[in-house]
C-alpha atoms as a PDB file:
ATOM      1  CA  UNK A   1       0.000   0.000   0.000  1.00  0.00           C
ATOM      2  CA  UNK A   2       1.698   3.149  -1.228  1.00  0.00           C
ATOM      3  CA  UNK A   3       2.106   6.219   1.469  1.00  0.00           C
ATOM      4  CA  UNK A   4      -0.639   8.238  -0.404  1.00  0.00           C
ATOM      5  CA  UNK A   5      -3.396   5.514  -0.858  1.00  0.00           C
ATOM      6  CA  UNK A   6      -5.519   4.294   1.627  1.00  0.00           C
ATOM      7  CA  UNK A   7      -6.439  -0.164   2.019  1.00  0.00           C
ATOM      8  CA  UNK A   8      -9.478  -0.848  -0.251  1.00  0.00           C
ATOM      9  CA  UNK A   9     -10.633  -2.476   3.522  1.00  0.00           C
ATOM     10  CA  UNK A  10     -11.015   0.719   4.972  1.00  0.00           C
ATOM     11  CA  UNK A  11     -14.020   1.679   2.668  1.00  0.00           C
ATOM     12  CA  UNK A  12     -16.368  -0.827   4.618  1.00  0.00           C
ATOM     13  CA  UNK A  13     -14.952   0.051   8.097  1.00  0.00           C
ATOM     14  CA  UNK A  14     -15.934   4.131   7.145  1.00  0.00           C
ATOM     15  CA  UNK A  15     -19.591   2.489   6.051  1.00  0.00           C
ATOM     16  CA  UNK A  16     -19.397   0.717   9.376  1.00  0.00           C
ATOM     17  CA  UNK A  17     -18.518   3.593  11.456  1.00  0.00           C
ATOM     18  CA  UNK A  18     -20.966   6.435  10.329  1.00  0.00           C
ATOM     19  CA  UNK A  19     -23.616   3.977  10.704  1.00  0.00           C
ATOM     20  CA  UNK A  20     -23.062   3.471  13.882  1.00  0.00           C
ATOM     21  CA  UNK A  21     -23.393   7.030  14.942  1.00  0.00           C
ATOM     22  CA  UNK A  22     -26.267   7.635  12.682  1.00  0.00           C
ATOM     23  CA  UNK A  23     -28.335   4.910  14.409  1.00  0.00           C
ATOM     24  CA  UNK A  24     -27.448   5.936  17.516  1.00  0.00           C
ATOM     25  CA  UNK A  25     -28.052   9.470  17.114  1.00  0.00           C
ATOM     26  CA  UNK A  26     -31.750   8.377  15.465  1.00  0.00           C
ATOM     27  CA  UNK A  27     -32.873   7.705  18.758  1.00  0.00           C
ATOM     28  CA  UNK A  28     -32.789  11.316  19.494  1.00  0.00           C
ATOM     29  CA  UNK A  29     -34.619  12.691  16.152  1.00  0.00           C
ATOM     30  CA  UNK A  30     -37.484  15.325  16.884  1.00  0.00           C
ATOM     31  CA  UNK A  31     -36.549  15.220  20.900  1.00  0.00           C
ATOM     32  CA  UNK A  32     -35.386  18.654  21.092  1.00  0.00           C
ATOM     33  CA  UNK A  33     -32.311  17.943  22.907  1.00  0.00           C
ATOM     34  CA  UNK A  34     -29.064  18.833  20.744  1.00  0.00           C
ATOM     35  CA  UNK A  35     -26.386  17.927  23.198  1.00  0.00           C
ATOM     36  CA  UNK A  36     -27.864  14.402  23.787  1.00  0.00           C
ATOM     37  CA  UNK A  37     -28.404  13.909  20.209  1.00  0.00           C
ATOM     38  CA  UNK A  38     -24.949  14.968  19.612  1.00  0.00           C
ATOM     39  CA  UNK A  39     -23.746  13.239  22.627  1.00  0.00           C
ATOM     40  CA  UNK A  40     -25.032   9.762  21.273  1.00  0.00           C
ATOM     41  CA  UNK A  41     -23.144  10.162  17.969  1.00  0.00           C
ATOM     42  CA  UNK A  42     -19.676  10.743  19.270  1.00  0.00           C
ATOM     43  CA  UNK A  43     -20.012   7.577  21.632  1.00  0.00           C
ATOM     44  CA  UNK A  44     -20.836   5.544  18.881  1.00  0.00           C
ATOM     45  CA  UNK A  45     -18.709   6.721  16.640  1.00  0.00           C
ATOM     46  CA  UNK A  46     -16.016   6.581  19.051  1.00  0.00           C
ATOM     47  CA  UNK A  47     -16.807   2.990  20.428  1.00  0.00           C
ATOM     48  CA  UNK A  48     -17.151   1.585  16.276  1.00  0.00           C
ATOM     49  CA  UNK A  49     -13.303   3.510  15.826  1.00  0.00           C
ATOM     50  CA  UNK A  50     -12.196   2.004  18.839  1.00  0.00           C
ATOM     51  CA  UNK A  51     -12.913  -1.133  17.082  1.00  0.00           C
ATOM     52  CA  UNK A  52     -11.019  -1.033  14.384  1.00  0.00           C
ATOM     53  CA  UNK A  53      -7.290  -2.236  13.656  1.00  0.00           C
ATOM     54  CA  UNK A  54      -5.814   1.570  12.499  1.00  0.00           C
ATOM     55  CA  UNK A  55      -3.359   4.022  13.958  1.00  0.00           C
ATOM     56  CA  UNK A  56      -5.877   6.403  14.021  1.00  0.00           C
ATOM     57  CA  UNK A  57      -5.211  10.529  14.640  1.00  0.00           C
ATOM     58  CA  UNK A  58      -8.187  12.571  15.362  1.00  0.00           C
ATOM     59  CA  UNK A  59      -7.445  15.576  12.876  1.00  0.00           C
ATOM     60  CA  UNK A  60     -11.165  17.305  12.793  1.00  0.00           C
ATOM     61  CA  UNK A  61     -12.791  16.282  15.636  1.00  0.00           C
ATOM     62  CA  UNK A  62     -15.589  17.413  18.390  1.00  0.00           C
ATOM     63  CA  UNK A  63     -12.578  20.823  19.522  1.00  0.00           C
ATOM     64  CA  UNK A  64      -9.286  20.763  21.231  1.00  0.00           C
ATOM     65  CA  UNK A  65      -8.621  18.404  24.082  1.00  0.00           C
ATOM     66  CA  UNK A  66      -9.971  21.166  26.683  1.00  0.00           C
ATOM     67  CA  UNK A  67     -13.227  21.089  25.257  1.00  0.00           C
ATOM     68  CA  UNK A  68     -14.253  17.757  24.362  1.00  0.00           C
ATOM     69  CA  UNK A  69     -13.945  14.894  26.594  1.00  0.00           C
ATOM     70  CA  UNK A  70     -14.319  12.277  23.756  1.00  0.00           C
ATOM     71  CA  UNK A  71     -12.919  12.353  19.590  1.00  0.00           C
ATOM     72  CA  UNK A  72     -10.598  15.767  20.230  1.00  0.00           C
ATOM     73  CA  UNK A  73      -8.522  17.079  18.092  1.00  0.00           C
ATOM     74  CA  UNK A  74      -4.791  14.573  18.985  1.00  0.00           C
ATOM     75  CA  UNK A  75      -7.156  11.721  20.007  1.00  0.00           C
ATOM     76  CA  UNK A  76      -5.594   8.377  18.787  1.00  0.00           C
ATOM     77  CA  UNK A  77      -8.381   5.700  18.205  1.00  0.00           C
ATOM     78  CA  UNK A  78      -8.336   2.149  16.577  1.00  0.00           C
ATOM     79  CA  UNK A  79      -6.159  -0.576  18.001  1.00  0.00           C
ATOM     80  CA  UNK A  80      -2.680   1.224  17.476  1.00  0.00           C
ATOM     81  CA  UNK A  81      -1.859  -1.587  14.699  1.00  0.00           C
ATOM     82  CA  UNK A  82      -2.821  -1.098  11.157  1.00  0.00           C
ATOM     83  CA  UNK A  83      -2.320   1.978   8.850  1.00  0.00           C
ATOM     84  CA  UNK A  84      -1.531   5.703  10.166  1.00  0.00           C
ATOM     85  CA  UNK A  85      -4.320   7.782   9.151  1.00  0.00           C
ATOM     86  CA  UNK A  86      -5.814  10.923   9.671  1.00  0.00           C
ATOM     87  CA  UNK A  87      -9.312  11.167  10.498  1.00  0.00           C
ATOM     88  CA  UNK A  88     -11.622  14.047   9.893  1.00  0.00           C
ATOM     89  CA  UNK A  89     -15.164  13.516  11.418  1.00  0.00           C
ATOM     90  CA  UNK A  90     -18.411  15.120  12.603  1.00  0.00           C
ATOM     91  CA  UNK A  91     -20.762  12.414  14.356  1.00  0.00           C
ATOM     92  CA  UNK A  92     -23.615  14.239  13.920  1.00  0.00           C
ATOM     93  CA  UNK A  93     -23.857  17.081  11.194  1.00  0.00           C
ATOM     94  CA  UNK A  94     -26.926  18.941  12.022  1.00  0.00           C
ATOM     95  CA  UNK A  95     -27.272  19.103  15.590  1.00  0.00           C
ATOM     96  CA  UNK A  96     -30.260  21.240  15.435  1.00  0.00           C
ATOM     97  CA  UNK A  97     -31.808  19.629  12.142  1.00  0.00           C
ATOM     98  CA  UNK A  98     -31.707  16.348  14.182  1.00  0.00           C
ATOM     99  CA  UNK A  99     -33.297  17.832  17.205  1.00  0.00           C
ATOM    100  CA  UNK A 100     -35.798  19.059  15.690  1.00  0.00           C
ATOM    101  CA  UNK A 101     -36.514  16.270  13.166  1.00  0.00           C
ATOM    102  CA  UNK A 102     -35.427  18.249  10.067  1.00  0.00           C
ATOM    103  CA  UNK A 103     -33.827  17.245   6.591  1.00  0.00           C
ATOM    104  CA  UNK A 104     -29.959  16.746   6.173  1.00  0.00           C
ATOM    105  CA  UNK A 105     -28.308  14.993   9.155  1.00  0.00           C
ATOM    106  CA  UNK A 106     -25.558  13.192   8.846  1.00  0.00           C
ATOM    107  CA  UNK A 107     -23.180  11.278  10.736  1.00  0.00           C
ATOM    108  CA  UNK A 108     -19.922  12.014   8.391  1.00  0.00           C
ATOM    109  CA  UNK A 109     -16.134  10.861   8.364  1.00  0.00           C
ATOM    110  CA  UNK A 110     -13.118  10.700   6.096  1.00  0.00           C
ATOM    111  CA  UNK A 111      -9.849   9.449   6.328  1.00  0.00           C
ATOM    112  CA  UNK A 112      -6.656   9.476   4.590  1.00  0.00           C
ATOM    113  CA  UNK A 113      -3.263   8.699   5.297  1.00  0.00           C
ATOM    114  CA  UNK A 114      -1.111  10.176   7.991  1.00  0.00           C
ATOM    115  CA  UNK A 115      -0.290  13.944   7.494  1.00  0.00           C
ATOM    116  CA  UNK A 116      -2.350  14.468   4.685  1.00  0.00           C
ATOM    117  CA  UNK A 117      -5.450  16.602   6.391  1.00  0.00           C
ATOM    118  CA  UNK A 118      -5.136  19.515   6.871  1.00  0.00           C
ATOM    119  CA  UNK A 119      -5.390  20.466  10.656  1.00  0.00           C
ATOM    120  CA  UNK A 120      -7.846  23.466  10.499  1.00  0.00           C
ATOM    121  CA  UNK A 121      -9.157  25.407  13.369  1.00  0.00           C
ATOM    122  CA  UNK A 122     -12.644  25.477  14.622  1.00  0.00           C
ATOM    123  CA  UNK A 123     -13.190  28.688  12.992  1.00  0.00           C
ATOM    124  CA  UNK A 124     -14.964  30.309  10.064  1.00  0.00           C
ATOM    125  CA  UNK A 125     -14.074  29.324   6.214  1.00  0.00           C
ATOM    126  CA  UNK A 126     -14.502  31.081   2.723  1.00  0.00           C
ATOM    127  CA  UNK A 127     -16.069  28.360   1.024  1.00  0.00           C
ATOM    128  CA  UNK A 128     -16.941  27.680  -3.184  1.00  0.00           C
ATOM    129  CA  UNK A 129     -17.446  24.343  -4.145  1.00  0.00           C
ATOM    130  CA  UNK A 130     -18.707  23.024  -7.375  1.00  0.00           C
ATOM    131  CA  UNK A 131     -19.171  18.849  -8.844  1.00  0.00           C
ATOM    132  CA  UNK A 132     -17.068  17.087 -11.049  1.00  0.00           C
ATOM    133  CA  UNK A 133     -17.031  17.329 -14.900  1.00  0.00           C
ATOM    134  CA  UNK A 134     -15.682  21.242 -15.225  1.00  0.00           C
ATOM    135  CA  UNK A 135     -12.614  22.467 -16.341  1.00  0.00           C
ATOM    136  CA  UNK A 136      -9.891  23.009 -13.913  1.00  0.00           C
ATOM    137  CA  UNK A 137      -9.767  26.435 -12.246  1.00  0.00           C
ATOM    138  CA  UNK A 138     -13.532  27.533 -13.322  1.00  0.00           C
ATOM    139  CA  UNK A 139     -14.668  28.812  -9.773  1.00  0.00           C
ATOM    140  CA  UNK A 140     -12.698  31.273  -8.011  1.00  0.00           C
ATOM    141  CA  UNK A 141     -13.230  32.467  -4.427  1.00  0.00           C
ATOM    142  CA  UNK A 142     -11.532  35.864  -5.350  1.00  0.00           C
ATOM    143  CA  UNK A 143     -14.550  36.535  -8.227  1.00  0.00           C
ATOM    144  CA  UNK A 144     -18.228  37.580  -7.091  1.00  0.00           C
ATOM    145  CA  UNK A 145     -20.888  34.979  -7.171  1.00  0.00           C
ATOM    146  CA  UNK A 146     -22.336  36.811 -10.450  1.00  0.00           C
ATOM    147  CA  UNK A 147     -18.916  35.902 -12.169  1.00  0.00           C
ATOM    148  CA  UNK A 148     -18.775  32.605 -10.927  1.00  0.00           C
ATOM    149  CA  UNK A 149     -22.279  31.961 -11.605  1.00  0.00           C
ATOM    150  CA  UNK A 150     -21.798  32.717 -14.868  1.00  0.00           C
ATOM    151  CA  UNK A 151     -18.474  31.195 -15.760  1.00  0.00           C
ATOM    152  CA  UNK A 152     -19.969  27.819 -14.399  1.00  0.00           C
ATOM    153  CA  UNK A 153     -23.109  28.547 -17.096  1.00  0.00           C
ATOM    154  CA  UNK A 154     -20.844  28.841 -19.701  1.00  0.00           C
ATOM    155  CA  UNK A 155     -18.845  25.617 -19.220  1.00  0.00           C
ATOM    156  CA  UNK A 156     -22.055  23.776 -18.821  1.00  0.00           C
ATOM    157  CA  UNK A 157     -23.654  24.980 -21.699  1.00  0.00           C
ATOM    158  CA  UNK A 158     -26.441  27.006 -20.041  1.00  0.00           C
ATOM    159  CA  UNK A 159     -27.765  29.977 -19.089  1.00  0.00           C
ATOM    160  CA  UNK A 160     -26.939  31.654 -15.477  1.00  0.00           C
ATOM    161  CA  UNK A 161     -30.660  31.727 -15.183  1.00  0.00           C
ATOM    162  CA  UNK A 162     -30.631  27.523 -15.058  1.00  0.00           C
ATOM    163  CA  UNK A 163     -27.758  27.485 -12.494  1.00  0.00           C
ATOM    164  CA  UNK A 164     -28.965  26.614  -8.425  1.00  0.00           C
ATOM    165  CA  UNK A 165     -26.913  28.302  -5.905  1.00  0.00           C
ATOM    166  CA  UNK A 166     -26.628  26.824  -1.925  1.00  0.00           C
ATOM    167  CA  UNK A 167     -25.692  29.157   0.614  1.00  0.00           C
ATOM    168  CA  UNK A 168     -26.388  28.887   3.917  1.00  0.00           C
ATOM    169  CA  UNK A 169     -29.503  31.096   5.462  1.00  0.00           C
ATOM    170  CA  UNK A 170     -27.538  33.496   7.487  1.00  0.00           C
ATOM    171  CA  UNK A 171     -27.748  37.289   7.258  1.00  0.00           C
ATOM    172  CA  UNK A 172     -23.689  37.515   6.555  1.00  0.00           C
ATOM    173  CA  UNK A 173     -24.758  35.906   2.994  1.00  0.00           C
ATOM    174  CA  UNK A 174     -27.170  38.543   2.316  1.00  0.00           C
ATOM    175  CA  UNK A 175     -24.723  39.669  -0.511  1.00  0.00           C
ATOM    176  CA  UNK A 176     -23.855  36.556  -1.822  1.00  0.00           C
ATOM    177  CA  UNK A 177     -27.410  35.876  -2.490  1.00  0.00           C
ATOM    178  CA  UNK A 178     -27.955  39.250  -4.024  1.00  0.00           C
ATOM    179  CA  UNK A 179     -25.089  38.775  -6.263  1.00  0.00           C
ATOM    180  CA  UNK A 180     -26.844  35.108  -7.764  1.00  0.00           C
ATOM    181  CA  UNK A 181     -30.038  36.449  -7.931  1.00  0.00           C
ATOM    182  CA  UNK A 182     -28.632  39.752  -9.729  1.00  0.00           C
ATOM    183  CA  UNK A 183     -27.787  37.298 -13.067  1.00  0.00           C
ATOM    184  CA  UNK A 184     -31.440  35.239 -12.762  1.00  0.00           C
ATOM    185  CA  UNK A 185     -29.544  32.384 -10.770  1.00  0.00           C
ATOM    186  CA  UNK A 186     -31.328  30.206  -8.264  1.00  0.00           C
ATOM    187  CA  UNK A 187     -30.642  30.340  -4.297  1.00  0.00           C
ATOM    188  CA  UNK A 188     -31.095  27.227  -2.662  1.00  0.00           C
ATOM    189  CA  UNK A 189     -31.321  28.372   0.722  1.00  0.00           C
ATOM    190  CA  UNK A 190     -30.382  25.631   3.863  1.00  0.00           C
ATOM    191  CA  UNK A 191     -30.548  26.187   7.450  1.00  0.00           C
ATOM    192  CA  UNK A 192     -27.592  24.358   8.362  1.00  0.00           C
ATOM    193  CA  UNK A 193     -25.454  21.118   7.365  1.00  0.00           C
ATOM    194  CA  UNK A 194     -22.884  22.880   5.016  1.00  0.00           C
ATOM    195  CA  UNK A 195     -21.087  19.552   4.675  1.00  0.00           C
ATOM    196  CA  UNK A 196     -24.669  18.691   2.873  1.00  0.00           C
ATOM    197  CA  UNK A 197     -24.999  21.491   0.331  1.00  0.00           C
ATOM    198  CA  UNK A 198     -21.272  21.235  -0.855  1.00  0.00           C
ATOM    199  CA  UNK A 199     -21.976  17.265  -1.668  1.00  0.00           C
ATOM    200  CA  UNK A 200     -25.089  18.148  -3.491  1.00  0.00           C
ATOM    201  CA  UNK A 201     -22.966  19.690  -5.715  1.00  0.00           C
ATOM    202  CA  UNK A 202     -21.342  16.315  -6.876  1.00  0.00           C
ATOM    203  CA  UNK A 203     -24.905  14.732  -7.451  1.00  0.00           C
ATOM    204  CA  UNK A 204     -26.763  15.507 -10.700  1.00  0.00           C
ATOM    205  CA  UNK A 205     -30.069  14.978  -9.134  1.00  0.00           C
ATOM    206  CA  UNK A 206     -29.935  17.206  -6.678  1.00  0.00           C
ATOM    207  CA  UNK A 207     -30.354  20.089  -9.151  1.00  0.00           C
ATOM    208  CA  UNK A 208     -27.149  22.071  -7.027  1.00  0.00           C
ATOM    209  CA  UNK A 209     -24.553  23.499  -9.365  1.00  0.00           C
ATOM    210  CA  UNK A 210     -22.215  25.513  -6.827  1.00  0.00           C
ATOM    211  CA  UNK A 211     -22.266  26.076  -3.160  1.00  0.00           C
ATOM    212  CA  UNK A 212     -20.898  29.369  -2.046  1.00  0.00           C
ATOM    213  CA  UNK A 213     -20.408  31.164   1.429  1.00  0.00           C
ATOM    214  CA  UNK A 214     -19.116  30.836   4.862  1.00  0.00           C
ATOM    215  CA  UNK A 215     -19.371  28.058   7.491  1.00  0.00           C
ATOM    216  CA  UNK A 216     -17.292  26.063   9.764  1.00  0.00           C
ATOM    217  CA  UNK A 217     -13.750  25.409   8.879  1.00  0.00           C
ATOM    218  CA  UNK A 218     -13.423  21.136  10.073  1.00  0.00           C
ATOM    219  CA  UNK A 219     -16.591  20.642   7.290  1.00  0.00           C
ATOM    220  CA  UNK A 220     -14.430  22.441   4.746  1.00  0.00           C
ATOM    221  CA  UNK A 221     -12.015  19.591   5.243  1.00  0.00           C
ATOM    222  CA  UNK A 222     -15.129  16.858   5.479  1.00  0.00           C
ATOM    223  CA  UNK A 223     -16.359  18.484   2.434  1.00  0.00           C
ATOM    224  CA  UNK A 224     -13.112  18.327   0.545  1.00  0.00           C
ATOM    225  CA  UNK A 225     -12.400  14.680   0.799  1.00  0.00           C
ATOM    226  CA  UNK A 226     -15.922  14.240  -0.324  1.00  0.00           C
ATOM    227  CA  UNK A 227     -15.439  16.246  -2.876  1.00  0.00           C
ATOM    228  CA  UNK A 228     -11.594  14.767  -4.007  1.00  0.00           C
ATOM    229  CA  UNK A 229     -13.119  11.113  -4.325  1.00  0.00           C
ATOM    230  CA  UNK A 230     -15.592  11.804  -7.356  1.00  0.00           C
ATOM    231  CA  UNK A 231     -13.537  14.999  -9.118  1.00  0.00           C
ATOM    232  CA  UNK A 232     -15.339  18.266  -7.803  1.00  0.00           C
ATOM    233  CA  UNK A 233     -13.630  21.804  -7.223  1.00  0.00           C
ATOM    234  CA  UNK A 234     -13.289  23.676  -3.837  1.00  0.00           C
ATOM    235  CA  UNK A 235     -11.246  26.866  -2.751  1.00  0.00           C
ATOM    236  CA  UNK A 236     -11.902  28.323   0.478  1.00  0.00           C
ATOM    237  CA  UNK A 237     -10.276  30.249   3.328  1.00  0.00           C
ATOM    238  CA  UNK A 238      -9.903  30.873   6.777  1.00  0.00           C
ATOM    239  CA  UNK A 239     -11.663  33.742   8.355  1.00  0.00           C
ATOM    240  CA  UNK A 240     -10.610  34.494  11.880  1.00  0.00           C
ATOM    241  CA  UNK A 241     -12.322  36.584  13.860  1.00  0.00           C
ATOM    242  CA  UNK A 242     -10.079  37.350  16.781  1.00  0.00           C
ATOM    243  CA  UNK A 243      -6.874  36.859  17.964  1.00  0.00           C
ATOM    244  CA  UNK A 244      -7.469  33.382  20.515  1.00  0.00           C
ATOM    245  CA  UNK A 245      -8.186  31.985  16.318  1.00  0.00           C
ATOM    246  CA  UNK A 246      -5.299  33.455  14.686  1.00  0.00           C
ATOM    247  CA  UNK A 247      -3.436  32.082  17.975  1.00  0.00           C
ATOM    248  CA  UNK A 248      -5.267  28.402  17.476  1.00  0.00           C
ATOM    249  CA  UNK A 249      -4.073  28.200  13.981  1.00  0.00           C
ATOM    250  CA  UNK A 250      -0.723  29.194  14.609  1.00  0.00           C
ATOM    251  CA  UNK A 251      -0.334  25.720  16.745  1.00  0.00           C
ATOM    252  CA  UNK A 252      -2.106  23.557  14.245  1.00  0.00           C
ATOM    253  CA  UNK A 253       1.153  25.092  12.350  1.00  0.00           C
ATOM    254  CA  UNK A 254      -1.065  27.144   9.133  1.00  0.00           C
ATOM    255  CA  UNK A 255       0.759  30.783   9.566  1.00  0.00           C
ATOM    256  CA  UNK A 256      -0.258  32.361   6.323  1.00  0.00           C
ATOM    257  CA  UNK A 257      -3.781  33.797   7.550  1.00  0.00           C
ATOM    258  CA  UNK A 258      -4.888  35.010   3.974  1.00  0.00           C
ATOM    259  CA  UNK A 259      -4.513  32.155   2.448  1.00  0.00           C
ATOM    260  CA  UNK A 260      -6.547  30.794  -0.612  1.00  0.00           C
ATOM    261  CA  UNK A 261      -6.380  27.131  -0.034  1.00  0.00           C
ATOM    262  CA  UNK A 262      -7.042  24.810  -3.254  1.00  0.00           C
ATOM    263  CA  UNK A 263      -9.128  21.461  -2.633  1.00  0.00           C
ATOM    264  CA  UNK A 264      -5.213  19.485  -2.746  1.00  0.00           C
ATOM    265  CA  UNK A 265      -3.930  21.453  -0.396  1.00  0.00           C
ATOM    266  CA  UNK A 266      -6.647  20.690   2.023  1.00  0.00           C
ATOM    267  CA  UNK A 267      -6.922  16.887   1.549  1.00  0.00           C
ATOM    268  CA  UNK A 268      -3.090  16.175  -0.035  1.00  0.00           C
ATOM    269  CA  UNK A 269      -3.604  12.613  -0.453  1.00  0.00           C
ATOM    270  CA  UNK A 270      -6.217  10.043  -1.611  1.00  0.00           C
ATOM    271  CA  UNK A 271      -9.312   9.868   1.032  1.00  0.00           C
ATOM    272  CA  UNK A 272     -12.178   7.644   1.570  1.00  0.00           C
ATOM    273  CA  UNK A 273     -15.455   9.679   2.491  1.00  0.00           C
ATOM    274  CA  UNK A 274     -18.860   7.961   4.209  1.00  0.00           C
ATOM    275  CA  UNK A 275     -21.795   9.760   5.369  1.00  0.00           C
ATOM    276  CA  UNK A 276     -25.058   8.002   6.657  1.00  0.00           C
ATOM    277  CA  UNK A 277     -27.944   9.800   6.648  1.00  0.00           C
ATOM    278  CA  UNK A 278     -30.154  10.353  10.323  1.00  0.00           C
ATOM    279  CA  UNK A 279     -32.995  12.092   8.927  1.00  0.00           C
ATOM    280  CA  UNK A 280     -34.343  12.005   5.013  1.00  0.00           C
ATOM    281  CA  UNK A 281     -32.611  14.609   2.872  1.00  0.00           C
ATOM    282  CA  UNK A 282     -31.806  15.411  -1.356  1.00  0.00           C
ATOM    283  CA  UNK A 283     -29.111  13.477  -0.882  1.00  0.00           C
ATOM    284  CA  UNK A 284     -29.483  10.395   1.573  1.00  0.00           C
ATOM    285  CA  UNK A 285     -32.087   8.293   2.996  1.00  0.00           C
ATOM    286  CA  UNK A 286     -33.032   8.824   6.788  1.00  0.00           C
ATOM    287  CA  UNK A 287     -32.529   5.787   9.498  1.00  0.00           C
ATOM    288  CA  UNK A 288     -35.949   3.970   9.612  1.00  0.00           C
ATOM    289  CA  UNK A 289     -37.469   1.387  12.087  1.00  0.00           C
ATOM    290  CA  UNK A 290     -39.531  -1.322  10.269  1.00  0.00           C
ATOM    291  CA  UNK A 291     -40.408  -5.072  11.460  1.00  0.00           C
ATOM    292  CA  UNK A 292     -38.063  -5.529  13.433  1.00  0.00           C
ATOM    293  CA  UNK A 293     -35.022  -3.722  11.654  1.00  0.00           C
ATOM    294  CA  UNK A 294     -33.268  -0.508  11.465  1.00  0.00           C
ATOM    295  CA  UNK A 295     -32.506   0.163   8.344  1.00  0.00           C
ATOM    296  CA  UNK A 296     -29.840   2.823   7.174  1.00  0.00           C
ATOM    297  CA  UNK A 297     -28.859   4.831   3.894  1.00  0.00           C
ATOM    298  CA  UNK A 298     -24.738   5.468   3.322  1.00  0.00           C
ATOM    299  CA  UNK A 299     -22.772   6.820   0.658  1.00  0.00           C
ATOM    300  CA  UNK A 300     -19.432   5.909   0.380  1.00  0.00           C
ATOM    301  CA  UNK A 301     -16.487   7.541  -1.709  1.00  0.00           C
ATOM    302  CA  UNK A 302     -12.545   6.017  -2.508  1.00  0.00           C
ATOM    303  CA  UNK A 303     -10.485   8.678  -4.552  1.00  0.00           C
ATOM    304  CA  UNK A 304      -7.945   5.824  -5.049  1.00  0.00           C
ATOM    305  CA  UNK A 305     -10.319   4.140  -7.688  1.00  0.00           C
ATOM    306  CA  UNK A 306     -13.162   7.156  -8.136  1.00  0.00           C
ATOM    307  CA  UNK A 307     -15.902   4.881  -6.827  1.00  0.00           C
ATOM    308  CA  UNK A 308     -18.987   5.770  -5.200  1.00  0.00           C
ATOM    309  CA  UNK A 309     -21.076   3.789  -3.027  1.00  0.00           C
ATOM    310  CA  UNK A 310     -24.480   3.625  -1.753  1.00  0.00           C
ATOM    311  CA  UNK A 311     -24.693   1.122   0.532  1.00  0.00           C
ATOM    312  CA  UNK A 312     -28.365   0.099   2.330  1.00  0.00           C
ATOM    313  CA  UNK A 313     -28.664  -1.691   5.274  1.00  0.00           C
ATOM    314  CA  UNK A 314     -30.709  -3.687   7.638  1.00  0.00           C
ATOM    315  CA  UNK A 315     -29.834  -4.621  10.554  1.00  0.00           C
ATOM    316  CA  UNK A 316     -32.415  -6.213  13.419  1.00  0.00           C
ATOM    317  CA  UNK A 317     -32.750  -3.988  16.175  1.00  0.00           C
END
């Protein structure tokens, strides 16, 4: 196995591990509680990684080791036998969707050989994204919406008017979305899981052609490996909004601040990605209960070979 590939192995243990989290944090769907909802997640997840014969390195985790008790950023997990990897992960993406029994939560994880992640801060990211099948270098984080809007209408064939937009519904991206409205572009507006709405971009029938704005920095990097296994685009970068941030990245070891980071620069070796959906969204299936069984909805993603997955399962409960 070469430095910069991953064991073909490691696909089903990813499957294996988000599902785990996602069932667990089912239980919790529509309860109103975030923290136990979240809370149930990371101890699955944990518990399946635990499992699991890997040198595993918590890269993107639950925070630094003063904040979270369990998957922090330095954990090791797996057996301590078994390939080196980095692990980027988010138990439950969409605390609040799951609490309140909305579309698009996740449980989502990547991993890719040691060193190859990069360590980003819980902080704010600059994010474009678009899916696979565009010619190199046609977004640009640096150009307005309108211009990227249109350049991405132009490769595809189209008019801006028949591109779709996601951006997150914050009032910070009140511009943005005047910007993709101002060339007859569609806003596809989501109240949270930005992990989500930058892998819509890499499925057709989703109708999402770019993904543009800020959110968390960690589900840049989720987003990223995601978005390495099938051939999308990404550029994003850091936004820090006071010094304890700037003084957070320094350690991870990232000193230029202004930096526009490229989608290879973020994930700089092959990955595996797996999500498994909690509730029903555009992209995955929900967990359901039926006679007996919990059944579950995963997509899976190896940049090594360009594969994609979706796995179902059932499982008695």
């Amino acid at each position: 196995m070469s430095s910069k590939t991953l064991d073909r192995a490691l696909v089903l243990d990813a499957v294996r591990v988000t599902e785990a989290a996602a069932i667990a944090s089912w239980t919790m769907v529509g309860r109103g509680d975030e923290k136990a909802a979240d809370q149930a997640a990371v101890d699955a997840m944990r518990n399946a990684l635990n499992e699991l014969t890997i040198d595993g390195e918590i890269v993107i985790g639950e925070g630094e080791r003063d904040e979270a008790p369990m998957l922090y950023i330095g954990e090791k997990v797996g057996t301590g036998k078994g390939p080196a990897i980095d692990i980027a992960l988010d138990p439950l993406e969409g605390t609040t969707l799951t609490a309140k029994a909305m579309p698009n939560a996740l449980a989502v994880m990547a991993w890719a050989p040691k060193g190859s992640l990069l360590n980003a801060p819980d902080t704010y990211m600059d994010k474009i994204a678009c899916g696979p099948g565009l010619p190199a270098g046609v977004i640009d984080l640096d150009k307005s919406p309108a211009d990227n809007i249109k350049a991405v209408a132009a490769a595809k064939g189209v008019a801006p008017e028949q591109i779709t937009v996601c951006v997150l519904d914050r009032p910070r991206h009140a511009e943005i979305i005047a910007s993709v409205r101002s060339v007859g572009a569609r806003v596809n507006l989501i109240t949270d899981g930005d992990v989500a709405g930058v892998i819509a971009t890499t499925d057709p029938s989703t109708g999402i052609d770019l993904y543009v704005g800020s959110g968390g920095a960690p589900e840049g990097v989720l987003a990223c490996a995601a978005l390495k296994c099938v051939g999308g685009q990404f550029q994003g970068r850091l936004l820090f909004r006071n010094g304890d941030e700037r003084a957070r990245a320094a350690k991870w070891g990232i000193t230029e601040l202004d930096k526009k980071y490229d989608l290879h620069e973020i994930v700089r070796a092959d990955a595996i990605f797996a999500a498994t959906g909690v509730t029903w969204g555009n992209l995955l299936d929900g967990v359901t209960y039926k006679d007996g069984f919990v059944h579950t909805h995963t997509l899976v993603m190896n940049s090594s070979t360009g594969t994609v997955r979706e796995v179902r399962m059932k499982r008695k409960a």
